[in-house]
Protein backbone atom coordinates (compact mmCIF):
# COMPACT_ATOMS: atom_id res chain seq x y z
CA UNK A 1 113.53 70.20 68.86
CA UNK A 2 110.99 70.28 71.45
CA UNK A 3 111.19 68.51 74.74
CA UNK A 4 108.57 66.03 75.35
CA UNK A 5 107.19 64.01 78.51
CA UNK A 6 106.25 60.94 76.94
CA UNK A 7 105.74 57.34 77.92
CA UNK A 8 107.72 54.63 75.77
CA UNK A 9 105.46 53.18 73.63
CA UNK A 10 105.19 49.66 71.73
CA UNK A 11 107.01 50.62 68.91
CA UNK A 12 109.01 47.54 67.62
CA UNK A 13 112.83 47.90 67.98
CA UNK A 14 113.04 47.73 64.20
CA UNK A 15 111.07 50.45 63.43
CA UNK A 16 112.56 52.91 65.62
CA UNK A 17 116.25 51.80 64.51
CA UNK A 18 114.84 52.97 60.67
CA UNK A 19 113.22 56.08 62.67
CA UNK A 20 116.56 56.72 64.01
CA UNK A 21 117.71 56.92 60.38
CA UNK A 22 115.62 59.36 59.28
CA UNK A 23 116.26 61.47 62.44
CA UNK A 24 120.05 61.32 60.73
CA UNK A 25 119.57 62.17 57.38
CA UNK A 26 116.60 64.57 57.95
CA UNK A 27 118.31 66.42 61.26
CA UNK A 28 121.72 65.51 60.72
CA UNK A 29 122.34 68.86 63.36
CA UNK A 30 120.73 66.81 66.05
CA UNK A 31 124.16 64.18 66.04
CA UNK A 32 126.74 66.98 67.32
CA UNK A 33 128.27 64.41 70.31
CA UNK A 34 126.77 66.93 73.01
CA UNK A 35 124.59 65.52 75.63
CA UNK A 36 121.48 66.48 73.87
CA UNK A 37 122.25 64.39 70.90
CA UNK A 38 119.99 61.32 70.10
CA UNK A 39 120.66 57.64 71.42
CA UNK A 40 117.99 56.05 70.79
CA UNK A 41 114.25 56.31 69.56
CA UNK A 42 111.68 56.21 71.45
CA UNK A 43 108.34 56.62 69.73
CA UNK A 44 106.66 58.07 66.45
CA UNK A 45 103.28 59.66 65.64
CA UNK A 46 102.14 60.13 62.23
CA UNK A 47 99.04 62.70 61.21
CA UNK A 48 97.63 61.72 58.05
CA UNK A 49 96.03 65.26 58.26
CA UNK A 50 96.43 68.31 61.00
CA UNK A 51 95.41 71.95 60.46
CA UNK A 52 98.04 74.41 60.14
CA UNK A 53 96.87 77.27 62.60
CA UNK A 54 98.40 79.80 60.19
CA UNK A 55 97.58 79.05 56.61
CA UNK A 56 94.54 76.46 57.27
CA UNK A 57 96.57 73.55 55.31
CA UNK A 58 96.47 70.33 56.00
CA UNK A 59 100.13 68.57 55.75
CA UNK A 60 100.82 65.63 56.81
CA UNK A 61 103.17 65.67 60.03
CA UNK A 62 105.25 62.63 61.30
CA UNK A 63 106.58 63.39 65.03
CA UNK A 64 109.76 60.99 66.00
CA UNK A 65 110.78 61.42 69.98
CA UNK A 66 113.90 60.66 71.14
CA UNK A 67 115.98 60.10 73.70
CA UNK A 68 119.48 61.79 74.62
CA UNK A 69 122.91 60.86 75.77
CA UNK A 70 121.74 62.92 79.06
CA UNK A 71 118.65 60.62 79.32
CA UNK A 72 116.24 63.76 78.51
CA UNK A 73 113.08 63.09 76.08
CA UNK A 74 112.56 65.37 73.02
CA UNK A 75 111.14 65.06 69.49
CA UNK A 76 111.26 66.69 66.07
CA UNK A 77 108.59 67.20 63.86
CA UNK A 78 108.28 67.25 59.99
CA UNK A 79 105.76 68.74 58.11
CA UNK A 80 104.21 67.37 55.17
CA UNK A 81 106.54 64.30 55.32
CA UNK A 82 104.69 60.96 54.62
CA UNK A 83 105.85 57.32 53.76
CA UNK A 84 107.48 58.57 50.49
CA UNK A 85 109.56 60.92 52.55
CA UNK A 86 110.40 58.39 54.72
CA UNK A 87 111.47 55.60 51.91
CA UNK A 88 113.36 58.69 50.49
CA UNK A 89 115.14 59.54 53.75
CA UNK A 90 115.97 55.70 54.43
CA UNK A 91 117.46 55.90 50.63
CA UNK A 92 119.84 58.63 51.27
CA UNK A 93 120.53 56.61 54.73
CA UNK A 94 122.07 54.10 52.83
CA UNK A 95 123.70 55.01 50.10
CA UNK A 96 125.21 57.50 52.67
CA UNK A 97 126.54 54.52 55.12
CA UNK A 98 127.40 52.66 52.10
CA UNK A 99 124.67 50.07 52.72
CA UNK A 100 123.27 48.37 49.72
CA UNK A 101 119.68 48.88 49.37
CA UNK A 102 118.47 46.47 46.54
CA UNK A 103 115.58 44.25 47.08
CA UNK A 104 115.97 40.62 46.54
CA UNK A 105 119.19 40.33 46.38
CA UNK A 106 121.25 37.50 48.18
């Protein structure tokens, strides 16, 4: 967890309520009820490609910020984690809460 100075950005409130799912499943050590632990979401970046300063690889890296219950900014990163990770963490997400994740049905 790294703290961050960051500006909100336009991020729809949708997207960073599924962000704030895959901060759950993927940090679940973040949500301890201390003051540091995530309230909200507050932005994303995703890097399609980024070189790795140690092995010259280039992983894919999504970045979610956050904010705390203390009001302080920080984000995690995730290396090589693209949309399939995310569709995979949003899985477990669900069938974790119990929601039911089946398209089309009514």
């Amino acid at each position: 967890m790294s703290k961050i100075n960051m500006t909100e950005n336009t991020t729809s409130k949708s997207t960073n309520e599924l962000f704030m799912r895959v901060l759950q499943v993927e940090s679940p050590e973040l949500f301890d009820g201390s003051d540091d632990q995530p309230v909200r979401v507050v932005g994303y970046d995703y890097s399609p490609f980024c070189v790795c300063e140690t092995c010259g690889d280039d992983p894919e890296m999504l970045t979610i910020a956050f904010e705390t219950k203390s009001g302080e900014r920080y984000s995690e990163y995730y290396d090589y984690f693209g949309l399939p990770n995310i569709l995979e963490a949003l899985g477990k997400w669900d069938k974790q809460y119990g929601m039911d994740n089946e398209i089309g049905r009514c």
